[in-house]
C-alpha atoms as a PDB file:
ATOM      1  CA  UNK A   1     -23.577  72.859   0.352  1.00  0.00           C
ATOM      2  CA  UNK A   2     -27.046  73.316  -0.906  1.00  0.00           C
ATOM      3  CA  UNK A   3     -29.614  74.269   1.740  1.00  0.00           C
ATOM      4  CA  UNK A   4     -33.370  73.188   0.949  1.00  0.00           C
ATOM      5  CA  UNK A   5     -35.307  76.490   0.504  1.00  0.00           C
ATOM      6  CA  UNK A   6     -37.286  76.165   3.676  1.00  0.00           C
ATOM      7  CA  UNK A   7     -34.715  75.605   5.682  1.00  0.00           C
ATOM      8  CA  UNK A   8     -33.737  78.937   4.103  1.00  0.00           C
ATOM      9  CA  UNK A   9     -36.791  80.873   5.061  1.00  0.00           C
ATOM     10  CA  UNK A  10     -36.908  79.536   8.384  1.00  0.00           C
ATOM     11  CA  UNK A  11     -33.577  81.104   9.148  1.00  0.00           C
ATOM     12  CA  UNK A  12     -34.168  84.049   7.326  1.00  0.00           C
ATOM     13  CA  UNK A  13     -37.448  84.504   9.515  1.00  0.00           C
ATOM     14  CA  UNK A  14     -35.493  83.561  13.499  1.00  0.00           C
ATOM     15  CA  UNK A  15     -32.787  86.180  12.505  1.00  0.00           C
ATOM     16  CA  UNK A  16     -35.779  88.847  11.772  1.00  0.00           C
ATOM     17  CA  UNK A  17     -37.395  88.017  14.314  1.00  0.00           C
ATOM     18  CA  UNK A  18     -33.985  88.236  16.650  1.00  0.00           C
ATOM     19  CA  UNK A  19     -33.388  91.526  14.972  1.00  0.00           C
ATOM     20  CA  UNK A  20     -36.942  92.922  15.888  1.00  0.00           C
ATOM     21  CA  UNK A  21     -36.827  91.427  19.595  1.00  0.00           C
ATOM     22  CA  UNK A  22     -33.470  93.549  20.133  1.00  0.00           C
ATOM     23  CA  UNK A  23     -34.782  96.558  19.037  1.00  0.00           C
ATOM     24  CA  UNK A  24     -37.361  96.551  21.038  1.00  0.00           C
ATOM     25  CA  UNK A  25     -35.295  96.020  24.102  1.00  0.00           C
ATOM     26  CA  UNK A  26     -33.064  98.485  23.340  1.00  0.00           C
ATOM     27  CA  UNK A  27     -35.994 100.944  22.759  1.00  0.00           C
ATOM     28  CA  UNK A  28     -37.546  99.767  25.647  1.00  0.00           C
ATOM     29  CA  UNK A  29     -34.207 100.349  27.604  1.00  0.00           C
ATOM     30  CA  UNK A  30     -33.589 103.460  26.604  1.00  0.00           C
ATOM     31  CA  UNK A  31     -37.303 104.635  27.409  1.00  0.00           C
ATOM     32  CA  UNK A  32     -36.395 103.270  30.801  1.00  0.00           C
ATOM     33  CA  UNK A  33     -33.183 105.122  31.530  1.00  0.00           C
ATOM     34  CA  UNK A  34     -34.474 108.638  30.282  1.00  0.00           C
ATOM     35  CA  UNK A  35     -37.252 108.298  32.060  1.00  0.00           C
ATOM     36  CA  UNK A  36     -35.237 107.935  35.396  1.00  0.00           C
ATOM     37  CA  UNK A  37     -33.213 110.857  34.573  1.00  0.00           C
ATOM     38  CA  UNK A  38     -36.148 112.937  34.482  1.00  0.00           C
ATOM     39  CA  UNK A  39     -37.324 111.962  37.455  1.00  0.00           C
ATOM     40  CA  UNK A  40     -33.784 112.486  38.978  1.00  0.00           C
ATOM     41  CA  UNK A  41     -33.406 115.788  37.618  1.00  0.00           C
ATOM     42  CA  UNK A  42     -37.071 116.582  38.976  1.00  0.00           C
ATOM     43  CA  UNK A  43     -35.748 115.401  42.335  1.00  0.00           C
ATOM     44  CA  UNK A  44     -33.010 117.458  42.440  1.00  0.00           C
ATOM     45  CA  UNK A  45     -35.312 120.562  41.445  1.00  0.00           C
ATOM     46  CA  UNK A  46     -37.554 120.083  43.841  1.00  0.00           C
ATOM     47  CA  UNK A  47     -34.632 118.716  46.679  1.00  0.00           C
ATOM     48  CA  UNK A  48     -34.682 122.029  48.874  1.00  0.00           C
ATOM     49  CA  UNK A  49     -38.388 122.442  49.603  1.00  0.00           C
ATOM     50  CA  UNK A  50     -39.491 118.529  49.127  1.00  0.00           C
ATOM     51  CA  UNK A  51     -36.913 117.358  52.076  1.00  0.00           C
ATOM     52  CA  UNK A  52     -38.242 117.185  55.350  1.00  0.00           C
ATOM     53  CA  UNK A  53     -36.351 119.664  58.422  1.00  0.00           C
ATOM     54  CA  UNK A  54     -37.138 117.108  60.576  1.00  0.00           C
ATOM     55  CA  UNK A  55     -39.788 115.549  62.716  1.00  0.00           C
ATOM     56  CA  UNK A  56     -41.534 118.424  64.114  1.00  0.00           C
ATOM     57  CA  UNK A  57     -41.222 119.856  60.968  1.00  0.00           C
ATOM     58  CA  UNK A  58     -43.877 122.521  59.889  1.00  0.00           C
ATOM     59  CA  UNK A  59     -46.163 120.951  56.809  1.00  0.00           C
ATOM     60  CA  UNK A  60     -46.386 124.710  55.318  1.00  0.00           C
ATOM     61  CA  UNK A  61     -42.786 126.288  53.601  1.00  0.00           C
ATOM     62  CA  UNK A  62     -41.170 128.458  56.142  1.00  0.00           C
ATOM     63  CA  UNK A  63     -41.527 131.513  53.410  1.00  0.00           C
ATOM     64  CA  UNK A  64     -44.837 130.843  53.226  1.00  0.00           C
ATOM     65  CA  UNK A  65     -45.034 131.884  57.007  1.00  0.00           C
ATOM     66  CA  UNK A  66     -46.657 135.078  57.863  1.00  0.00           C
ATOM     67  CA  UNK A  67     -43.732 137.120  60.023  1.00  0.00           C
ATOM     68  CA  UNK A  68     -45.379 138.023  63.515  1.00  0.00           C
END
């Protein structure tokens, strides 16, 4: 079956442009995802002294207390 050469071009041009669109999610996916493991892994860093005690909780560290 003979295709007109157009017709040719046209699909060539929607499967490049499919290609291209993928990529870019992927990329754009994978940006996504390694960005929220960095921010989980800064979480967890920072877990011990960013978690409140409570509600009466102190706004100053506790080892950043002068001893009396």
């Amino acid at each position: 079956m003979l295709m007109h050469p157009d017709m040719l071009l046209v699909l060539a041009n929607d499967r490049h442009r499919e290609v291209i669109a993928e990529a870019d999610r992927r990329r754009l996916l994978t940006s996504a995802r390694l960005t929220r493991h960095a921010r989980r892994a800064a979480r967890k860093a920072s877990a011990v002294r960013g978690q409140p005690t409570g509600i009466l909780a102190s706004c100053e560290p506790s080892a950043a207390v002068p001893a009396r």
